[in-house]
PDB file of N, CA and C in Angstrom:
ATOM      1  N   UNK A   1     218.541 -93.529 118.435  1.00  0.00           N
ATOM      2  CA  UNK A   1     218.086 -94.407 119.496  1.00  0.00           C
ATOM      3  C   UNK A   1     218.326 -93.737 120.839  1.00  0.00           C
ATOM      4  N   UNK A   2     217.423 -93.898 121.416  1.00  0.00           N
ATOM      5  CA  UNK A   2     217.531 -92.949 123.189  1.00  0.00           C
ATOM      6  C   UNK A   2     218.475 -94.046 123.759  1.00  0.00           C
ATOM      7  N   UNK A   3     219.216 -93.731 124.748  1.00  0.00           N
ATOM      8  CA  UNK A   3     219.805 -94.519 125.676  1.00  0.00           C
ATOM      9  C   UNK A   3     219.442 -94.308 127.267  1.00  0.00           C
ATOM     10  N   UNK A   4     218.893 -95.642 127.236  1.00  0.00           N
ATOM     11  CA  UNK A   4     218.408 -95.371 128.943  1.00  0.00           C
ATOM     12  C   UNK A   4     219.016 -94.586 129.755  1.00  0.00           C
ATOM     13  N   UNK A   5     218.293 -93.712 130.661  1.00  0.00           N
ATOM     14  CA  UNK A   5     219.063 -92.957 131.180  1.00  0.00           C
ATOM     15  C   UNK A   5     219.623 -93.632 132.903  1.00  0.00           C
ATOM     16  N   UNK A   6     220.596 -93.320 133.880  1.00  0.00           N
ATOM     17  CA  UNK A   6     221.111 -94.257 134.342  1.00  0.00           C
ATOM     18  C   UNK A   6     220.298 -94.703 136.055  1.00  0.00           C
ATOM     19  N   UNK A   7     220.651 -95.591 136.412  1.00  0.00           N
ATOM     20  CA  UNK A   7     219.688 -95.816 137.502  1.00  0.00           C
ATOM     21  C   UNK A   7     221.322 -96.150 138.457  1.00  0.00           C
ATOM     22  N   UNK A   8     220.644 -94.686 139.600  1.00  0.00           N
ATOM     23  CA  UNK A   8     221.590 -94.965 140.773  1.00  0.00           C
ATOM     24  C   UNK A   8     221.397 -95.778 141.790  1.00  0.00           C
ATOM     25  N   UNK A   9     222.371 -96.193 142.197  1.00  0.00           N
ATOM     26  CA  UNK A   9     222.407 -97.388 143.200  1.00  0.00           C
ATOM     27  C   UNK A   9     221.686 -97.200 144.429  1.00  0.00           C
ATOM     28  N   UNK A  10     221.217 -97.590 144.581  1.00  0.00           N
ATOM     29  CA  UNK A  10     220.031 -97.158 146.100  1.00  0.00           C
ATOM     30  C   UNK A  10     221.147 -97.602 147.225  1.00  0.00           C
ATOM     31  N   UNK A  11     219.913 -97.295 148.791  1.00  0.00           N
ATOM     32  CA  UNK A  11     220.924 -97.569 149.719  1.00  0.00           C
ATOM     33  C   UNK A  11     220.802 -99.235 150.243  1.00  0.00           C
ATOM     34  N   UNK A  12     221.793 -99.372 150.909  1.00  0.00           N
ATOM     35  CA  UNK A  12     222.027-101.032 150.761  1.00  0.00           C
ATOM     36  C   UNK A  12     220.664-101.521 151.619  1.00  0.00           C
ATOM     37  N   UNK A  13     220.611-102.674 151.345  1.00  0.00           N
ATOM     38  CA  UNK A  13     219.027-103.469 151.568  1.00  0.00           C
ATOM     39  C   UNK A  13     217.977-103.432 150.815  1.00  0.00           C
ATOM     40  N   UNK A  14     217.658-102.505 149.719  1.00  0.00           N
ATOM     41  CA  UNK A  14     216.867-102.111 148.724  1.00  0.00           C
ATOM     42  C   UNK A  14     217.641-102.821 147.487  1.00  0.00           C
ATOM     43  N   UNK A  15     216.488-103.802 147.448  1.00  0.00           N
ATOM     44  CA  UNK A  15     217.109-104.373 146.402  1.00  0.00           C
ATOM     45  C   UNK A  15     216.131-103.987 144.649  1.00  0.00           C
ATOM     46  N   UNK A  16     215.885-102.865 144.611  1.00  0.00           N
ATOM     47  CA  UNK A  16     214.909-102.327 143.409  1.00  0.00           C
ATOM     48  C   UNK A  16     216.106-102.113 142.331  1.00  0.00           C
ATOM     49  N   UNK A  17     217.698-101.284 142.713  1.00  0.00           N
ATOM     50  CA  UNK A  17     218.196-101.159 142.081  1.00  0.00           C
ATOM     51  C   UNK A  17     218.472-102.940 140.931  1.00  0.00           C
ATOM     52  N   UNK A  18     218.484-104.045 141.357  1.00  0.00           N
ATOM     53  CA  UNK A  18     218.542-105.112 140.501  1.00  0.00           C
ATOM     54  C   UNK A  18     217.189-105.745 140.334  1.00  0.00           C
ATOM     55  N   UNK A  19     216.846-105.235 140.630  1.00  0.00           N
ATOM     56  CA  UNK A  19     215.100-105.802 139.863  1.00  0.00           C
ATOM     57  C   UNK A  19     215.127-104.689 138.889  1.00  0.00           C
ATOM     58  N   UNK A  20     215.486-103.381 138.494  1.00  0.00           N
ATOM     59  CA  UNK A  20     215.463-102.642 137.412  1.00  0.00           C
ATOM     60  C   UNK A  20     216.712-103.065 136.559  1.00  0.00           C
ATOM     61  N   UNK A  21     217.338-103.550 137.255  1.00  0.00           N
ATOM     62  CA  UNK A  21     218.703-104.273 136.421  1.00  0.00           C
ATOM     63  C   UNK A  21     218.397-105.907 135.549  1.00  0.00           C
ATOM     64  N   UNK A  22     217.201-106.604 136.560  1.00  0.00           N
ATOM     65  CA  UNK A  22     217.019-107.610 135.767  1.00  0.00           C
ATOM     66  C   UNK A  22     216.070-108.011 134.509  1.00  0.00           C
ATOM     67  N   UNK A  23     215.423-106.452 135.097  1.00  0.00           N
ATOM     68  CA  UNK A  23     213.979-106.129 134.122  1.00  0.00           C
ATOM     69  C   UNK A  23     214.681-105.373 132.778  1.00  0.00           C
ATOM     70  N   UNK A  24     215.710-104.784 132.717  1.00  0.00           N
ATOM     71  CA  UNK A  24     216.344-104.195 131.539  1.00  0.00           C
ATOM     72  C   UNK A  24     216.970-105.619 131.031  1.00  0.00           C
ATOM     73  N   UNK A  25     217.227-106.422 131.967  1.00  0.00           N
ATOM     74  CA  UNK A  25     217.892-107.093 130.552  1.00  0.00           C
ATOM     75  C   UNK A  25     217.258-108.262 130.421  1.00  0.00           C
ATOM     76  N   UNK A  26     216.050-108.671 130.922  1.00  0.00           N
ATOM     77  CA  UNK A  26     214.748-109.577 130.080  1.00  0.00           C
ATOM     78  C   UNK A  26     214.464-108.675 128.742  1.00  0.00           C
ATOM     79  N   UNK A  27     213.959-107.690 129.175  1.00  0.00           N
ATOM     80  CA  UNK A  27     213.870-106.873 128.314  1.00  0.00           C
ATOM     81  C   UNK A  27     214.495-106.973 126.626  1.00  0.00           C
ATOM     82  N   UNK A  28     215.497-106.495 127.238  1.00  0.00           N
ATOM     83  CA  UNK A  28     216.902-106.871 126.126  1.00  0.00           C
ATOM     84  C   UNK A  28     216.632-108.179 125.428  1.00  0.00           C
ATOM     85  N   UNK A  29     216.504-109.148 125.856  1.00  0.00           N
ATOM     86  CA  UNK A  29     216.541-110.485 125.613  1.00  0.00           C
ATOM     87  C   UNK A  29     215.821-110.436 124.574  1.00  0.00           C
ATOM     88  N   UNK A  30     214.318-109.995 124.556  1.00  0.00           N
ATOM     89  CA  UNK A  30     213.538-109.688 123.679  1.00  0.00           C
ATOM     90  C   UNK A  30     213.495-108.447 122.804  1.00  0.00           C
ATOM     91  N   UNK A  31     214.897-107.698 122.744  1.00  0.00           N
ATOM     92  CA  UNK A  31     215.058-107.052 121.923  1.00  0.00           C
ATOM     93  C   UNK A  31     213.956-105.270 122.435  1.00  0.00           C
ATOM     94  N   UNK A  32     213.603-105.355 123.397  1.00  0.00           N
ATOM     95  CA  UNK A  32     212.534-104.141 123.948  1.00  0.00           C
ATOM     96  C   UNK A  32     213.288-103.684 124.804  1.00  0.00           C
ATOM     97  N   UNK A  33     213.367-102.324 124.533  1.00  0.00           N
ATOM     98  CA  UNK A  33     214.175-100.986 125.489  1.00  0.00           C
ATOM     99  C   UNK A  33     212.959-100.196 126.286  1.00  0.00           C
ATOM    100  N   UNK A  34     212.764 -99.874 127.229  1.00  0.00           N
ATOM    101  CA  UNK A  34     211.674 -99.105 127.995  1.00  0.00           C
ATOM    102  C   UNK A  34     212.733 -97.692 128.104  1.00  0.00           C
ATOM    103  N   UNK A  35     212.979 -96.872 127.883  1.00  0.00           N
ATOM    104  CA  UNK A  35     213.542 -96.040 127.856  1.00  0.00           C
ATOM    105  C   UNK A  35     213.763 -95.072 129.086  1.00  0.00           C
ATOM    106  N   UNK A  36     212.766 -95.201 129.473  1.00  0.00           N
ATOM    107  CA  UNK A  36     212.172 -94.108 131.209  1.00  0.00           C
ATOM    108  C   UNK A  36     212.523 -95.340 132.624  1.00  0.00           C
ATOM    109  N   UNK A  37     213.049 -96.326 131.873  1.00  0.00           N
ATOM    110  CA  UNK A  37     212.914 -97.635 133.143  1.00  0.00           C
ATOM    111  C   UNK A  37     213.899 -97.339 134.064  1.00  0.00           C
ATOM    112  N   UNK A  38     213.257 -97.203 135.383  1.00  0.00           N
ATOM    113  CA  UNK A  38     214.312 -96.416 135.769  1.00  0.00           C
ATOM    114  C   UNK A  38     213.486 -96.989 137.741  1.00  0.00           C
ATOM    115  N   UNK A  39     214.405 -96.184 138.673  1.00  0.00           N
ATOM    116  CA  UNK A  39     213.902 -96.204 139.993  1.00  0.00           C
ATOM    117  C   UNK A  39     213.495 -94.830 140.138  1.00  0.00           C
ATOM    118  N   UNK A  40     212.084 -95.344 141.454  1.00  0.00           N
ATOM    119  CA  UNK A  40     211.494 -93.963 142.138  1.00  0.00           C
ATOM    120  C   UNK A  40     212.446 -94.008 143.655  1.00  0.00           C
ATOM    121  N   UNK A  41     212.680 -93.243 144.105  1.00  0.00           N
ATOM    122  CA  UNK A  41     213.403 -93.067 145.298  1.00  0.00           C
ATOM    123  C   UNK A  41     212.480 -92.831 146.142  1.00  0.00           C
ATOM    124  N   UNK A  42     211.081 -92.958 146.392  1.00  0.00           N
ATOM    125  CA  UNK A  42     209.613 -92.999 147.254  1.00  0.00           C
ATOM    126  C   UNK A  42     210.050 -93.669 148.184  1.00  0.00           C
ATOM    127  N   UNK A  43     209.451 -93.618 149.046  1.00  0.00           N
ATOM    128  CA  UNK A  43     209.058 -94.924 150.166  1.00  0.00           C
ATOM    129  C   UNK A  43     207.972 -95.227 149.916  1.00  0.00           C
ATOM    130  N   UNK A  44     207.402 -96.264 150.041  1.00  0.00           N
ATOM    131  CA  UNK A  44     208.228 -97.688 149.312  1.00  0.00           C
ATOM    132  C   UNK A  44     209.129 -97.659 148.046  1.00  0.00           C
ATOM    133  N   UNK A  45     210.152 -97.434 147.695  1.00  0.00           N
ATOM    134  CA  UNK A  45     210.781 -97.540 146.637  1.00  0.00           C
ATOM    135  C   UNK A  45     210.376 -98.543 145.459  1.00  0.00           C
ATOM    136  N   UNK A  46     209.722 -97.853 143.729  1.00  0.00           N
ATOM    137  CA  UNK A  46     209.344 -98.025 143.380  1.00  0.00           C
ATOM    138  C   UNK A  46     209.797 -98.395 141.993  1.00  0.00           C
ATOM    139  N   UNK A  47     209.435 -99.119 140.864  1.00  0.00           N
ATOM    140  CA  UNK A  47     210.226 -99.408 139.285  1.00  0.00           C
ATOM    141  C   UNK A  47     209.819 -98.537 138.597  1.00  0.00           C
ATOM    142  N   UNK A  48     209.789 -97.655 137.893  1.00  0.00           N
ATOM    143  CA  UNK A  48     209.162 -96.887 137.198  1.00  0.00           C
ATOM    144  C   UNK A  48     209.673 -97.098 135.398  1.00  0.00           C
ATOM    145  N   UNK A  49     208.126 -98.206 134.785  1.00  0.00           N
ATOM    146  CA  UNK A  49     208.285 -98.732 133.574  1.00  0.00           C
ATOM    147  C   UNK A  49     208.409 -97.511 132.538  1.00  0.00           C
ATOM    148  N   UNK A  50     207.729 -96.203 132.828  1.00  0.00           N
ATOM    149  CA  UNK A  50     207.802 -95.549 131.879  1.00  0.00           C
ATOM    150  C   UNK A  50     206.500 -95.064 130.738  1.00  0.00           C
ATOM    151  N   UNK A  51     207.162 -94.546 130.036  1.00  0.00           N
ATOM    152  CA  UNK A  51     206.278 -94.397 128.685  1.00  0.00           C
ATOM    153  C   UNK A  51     206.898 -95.046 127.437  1.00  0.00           C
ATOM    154  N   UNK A  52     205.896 -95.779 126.463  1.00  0.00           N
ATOM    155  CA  UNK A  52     206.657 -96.108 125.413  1.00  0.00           C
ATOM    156  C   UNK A  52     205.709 -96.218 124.256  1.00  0.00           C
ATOM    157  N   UNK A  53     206.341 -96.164 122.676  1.00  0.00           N
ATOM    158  CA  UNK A  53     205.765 -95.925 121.988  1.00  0.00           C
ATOM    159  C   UNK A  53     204.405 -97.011 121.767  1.00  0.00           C
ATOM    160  N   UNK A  54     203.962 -97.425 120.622  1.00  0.00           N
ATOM    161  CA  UNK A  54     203.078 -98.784 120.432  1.00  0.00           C
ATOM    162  C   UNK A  54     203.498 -99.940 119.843  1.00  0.00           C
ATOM    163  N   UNK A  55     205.135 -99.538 118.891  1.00  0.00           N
ATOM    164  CA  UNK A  55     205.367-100.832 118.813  1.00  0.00           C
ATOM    165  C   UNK A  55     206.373-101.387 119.875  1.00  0.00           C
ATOM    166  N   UNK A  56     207.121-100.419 120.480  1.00  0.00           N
ATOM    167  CA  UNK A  56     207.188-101.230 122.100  1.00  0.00           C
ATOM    168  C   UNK A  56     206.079-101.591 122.493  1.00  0.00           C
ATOM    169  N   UNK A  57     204.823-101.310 123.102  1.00  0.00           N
ATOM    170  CA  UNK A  57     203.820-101.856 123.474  1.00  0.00           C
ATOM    171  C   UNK A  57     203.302-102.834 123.449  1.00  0.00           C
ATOM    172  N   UNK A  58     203.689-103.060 121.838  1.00  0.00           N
ATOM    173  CA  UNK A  58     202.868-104.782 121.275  1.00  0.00           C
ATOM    174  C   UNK A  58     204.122-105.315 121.577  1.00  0.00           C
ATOM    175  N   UNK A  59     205.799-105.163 121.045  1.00  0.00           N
ATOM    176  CA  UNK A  59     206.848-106.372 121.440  1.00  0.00           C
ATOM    177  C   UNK A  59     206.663-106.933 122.754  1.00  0.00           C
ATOM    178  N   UNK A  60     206.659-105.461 123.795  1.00  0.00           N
ATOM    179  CA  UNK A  60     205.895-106.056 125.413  1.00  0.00           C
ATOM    180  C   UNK A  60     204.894-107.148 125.370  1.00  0.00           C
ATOM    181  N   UNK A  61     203.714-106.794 124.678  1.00  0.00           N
ATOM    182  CA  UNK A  61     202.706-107.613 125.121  1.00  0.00           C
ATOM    183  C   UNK A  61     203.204-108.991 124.052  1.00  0.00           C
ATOM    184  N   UNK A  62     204.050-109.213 123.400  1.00  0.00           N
ATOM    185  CA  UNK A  62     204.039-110.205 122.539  1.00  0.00           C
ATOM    186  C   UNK A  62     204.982-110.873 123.415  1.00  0.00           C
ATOM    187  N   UNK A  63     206.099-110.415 123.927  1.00  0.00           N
ATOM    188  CA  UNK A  63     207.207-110.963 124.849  1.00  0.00           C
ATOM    189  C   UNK A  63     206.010-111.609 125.877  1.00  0.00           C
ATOM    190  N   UNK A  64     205.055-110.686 126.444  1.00  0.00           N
ATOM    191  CA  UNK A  64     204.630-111.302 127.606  1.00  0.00           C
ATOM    192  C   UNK A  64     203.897-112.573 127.889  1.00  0.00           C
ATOM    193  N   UNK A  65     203.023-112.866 126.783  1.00  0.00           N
ATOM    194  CA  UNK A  65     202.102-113.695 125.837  1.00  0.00           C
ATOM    195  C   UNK A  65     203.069-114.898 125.327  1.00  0.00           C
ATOM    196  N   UNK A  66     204.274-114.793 125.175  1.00  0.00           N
ATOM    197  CA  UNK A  66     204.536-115.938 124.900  1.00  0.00           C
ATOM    198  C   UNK A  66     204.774-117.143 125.591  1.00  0.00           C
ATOM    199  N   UNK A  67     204.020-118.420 125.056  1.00  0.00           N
ATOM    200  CA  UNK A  67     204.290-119.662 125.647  1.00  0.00           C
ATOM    201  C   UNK A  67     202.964-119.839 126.622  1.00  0.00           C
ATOM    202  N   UNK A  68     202.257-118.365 126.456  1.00  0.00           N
ATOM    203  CA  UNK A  68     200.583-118.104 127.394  1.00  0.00           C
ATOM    204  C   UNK A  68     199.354-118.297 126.950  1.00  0.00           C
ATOM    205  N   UNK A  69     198.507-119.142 127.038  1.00  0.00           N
ATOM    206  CA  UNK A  69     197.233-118.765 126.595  1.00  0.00           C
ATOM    207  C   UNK A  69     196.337-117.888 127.497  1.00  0.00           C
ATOM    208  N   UNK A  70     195.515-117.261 127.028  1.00  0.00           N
ATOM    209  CA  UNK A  70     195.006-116.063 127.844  1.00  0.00           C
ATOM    210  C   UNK A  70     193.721-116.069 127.426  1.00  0.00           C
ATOM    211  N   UNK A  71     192.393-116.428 128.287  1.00  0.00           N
ATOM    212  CA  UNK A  71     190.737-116.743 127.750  1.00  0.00           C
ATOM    213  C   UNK A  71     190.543-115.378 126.914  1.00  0.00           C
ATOM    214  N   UNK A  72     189.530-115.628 125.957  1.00  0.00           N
ATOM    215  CA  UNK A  72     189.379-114.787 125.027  1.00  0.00           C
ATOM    216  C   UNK A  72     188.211-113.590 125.749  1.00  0.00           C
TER     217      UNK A  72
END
């Protein structure tokens, strides 16, 4: 199993470092690791979801979908 690799603390007022903190552990919740989830240090400072295989892909889209109907 990969282990996310670590996301450094940005500088204060940037609050991306816990939006990548809250997005790993929704994530979690549903049992889905993004592995690359991580911060861009850009301006605008950015989330960077990554790459992931396809059955991450579908748990994503199944996590996302739930409780959603979505027109066909």
């Amino acid at each position: 199993m990969t282990k996310p690799h670590a996301t450094p603390r940005p500088p204060q007022g940037d609050d991306t470092y816990s939006v990548v903190m809250e997005l790993r552990s929704a994530l979690a919740r549903h049992g889905i690791t993004l592995p690359s989830l991580g911060r861009d240090f850009g301006t605008p400072p950015l989330v960077i979801l990554g790459n992931c295989n396809t059955a991450t892909a579908r748990a994503l889209a199944a996590a996302l979908g739930e409780g959603q109907s979505f027109p066909a």
